[in-house]
C-alpha atoms as a PDB file:
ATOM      1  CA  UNK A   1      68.636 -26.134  67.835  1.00  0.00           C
ATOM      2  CA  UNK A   2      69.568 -28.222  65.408  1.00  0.00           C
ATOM      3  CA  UNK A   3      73.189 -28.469  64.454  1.00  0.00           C
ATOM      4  CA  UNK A   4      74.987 -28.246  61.078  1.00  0.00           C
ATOM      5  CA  UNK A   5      77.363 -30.990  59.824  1.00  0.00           C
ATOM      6  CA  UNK A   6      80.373 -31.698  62.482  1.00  0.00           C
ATOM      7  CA  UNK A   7      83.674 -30.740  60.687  1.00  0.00           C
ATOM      8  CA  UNK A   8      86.761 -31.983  61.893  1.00  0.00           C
ATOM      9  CA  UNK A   9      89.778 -29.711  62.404  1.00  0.00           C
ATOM     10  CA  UNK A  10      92.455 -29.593  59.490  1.00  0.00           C
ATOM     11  CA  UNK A  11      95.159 -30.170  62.349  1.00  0.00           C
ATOM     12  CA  UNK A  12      94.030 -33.308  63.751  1.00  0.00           C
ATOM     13  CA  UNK A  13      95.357 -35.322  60.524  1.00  0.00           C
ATOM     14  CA  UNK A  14      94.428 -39.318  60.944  1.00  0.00           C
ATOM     15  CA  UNK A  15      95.167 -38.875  64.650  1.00  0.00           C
ATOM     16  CA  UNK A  16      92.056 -40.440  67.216  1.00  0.00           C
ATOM     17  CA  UNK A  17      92.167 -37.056  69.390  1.00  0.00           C
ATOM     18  CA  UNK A  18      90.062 -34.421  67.221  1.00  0.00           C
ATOM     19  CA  UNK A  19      88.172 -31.499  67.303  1.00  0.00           C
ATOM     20  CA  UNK A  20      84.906 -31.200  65.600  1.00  0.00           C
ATOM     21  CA  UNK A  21      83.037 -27.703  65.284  1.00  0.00           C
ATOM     22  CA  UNK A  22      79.750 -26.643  63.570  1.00  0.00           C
ATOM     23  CA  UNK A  23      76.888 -24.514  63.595  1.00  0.00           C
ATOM     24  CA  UNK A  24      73.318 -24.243  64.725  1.00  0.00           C
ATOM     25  CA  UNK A  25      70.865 -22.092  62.717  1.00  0.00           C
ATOM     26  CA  UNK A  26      70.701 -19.668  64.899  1.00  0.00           C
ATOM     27  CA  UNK A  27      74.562 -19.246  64.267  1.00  0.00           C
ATOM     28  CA  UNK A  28      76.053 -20.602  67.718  1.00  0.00           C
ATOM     29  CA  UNK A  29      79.038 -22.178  67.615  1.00  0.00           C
ATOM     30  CA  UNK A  30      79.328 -26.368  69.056  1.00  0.00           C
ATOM     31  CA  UNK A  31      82.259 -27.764  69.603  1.00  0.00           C
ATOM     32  CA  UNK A  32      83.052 -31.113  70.560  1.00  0.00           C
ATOM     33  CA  UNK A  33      86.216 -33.464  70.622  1.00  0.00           C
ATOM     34  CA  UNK A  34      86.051 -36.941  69.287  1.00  0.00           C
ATOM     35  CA  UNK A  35      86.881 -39.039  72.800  1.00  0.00           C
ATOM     36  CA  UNK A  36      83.942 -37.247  74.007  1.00  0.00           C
ATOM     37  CA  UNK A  37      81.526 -36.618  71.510  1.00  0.00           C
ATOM     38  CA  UNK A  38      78.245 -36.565  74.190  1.00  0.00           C
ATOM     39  CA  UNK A  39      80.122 -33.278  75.685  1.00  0.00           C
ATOM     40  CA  UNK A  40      79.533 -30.422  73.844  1.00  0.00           C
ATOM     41  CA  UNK A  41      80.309 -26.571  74.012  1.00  0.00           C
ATOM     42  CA  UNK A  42      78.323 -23.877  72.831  1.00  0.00           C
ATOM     43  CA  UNK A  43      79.450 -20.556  72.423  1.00  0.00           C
ATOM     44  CA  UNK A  44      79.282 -17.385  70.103  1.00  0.00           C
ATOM     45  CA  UNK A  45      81.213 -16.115  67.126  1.00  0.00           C
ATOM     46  CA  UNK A  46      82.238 -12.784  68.942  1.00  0.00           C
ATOM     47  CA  UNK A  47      83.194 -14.880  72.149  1.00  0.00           C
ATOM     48  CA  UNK A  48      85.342 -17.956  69.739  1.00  0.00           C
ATOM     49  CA  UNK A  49      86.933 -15.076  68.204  1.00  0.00           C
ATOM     50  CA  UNK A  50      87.944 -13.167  71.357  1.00  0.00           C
ATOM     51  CA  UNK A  51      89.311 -16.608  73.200  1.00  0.00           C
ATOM     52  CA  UNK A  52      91.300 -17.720  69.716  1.00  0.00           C
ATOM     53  CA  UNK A  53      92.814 -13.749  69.605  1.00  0.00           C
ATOM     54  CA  UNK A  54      93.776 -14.304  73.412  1.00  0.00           C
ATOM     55  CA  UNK A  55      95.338 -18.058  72.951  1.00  0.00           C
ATOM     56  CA  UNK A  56      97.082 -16.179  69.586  1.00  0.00           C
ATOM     57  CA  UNK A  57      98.425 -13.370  71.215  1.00  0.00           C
ATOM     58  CA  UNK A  58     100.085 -15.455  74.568  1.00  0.00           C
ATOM     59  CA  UNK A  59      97.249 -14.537  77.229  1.00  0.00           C
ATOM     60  CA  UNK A  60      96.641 -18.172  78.286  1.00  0.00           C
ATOM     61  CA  UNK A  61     100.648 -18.806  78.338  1.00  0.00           C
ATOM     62  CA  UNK A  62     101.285 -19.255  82.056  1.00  0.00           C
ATOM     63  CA  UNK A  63      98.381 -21.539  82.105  1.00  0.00           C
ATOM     64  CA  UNK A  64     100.936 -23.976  80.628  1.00  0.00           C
ATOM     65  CA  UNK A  65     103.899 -24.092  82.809  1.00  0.00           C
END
């Protein structure tokens, strides 16, 4: 599947650790980050959307303590 121009996330600034997304034709979501740009993750709209709502709403909180 042939992926869509990387774009790099408006939060990484000039810094060297950034996250690049795109899409494939057949609308997939890749995303990759730029001190590993050979590792890639594929995933759907509907399943981005549900993990951003969860890290948004504090489900993935006690992950970080």
């Amino acid at each position: 599947m042939a992926v869509q121009d990387w774009q790099k996330s408006s939060y990484s600034g000039d810094a060297a650790n950034c996250i690049y997304v795109s899409t494939t034709v057949d609308c997939d979501i890749k995303i990759r980050e730029s001190d590993d740009p050979d590792t890639v993750i594929t995933t759907t709209p509907d399943t981005l959307r549900a993990l951003l709502r969860g890290i948004k709403e504090g489900e993935f909180d006690h992950l970080t303590t």
